[in-house]
Protein backbone atom coordinates (compact mmCIF):
# COMPACT_ATOMS: atom_id res chain seq x y z
CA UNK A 1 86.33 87.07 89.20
CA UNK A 2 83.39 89.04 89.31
CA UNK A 3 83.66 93.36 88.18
CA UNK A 4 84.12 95.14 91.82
CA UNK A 5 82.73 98.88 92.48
CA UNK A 6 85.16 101.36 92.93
CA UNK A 7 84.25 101.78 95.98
CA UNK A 8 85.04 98.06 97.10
CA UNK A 9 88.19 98.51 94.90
CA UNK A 10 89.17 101.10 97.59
CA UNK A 11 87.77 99.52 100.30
CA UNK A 12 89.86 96.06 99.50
CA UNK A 13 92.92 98.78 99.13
CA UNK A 14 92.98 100.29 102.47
CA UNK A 15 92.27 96.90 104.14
CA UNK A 16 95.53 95.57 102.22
CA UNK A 17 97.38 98.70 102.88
CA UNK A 18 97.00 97.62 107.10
CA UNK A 19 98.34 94.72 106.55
CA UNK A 20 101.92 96.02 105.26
CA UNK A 21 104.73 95.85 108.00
CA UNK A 22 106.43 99.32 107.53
CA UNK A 23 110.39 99.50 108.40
CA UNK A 24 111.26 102.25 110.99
CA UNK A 25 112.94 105.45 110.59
CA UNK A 26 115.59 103.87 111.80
CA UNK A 27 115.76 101.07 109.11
CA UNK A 28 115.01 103.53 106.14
CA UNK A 29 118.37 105.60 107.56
CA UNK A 30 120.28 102.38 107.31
CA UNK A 31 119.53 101.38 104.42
CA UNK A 32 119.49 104.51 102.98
CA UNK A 33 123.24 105.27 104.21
CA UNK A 34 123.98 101.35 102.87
CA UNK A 35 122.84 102.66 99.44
CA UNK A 36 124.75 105.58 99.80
CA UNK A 37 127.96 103.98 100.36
CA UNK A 38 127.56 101.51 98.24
CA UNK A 39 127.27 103.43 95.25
CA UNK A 40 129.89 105.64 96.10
CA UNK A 41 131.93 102.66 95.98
CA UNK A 42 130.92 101.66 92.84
CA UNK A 43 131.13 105.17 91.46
CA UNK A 44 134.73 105.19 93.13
CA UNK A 45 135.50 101.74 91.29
CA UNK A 46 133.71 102.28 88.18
CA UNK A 47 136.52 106.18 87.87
CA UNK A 48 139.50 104.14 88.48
CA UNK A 49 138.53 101.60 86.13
CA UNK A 50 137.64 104.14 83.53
CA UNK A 51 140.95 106.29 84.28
CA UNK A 52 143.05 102.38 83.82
CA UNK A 53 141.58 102.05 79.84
CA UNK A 54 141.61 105.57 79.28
CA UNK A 55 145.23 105.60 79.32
CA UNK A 56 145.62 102.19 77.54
CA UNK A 57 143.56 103.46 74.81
CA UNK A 58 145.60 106.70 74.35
CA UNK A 59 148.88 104.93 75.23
CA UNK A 60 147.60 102.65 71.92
CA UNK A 61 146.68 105.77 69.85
CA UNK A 62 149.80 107.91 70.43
CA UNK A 63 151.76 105.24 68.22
């Protein structure tokens, strides 16, 4: 491969930039809400978890 110009550079950029397939509003709210969720979940889990060894580990330590 051959040096390009930057002008080709850009050129070859917006041609490839027409060719994505961009996701609706609508599909960037649903995932976006997915994601949400989802890591509340996690973040939800993950506490409970955390509050579970916590008290192990000072059940452990008080004796």
């Amino acid at each position: 491969m051959g040096k390009t110009n930057p002008i080709q550079f850009f050129r070859q950029v917006k041609q490839e930039v027409k060719k994505v397939t961009w996701p609706s509003k609508k599909d960037v709210m649903r995932a976006t809400v997915m994601v949400i969720v989802i890591v509340a979940i996690a973040a939800a889990f993950f506490f409970v978890v955390d509050l579970f060894f916590g008290a192990i580990v000072r059940a452990i330590f008080r004796y």
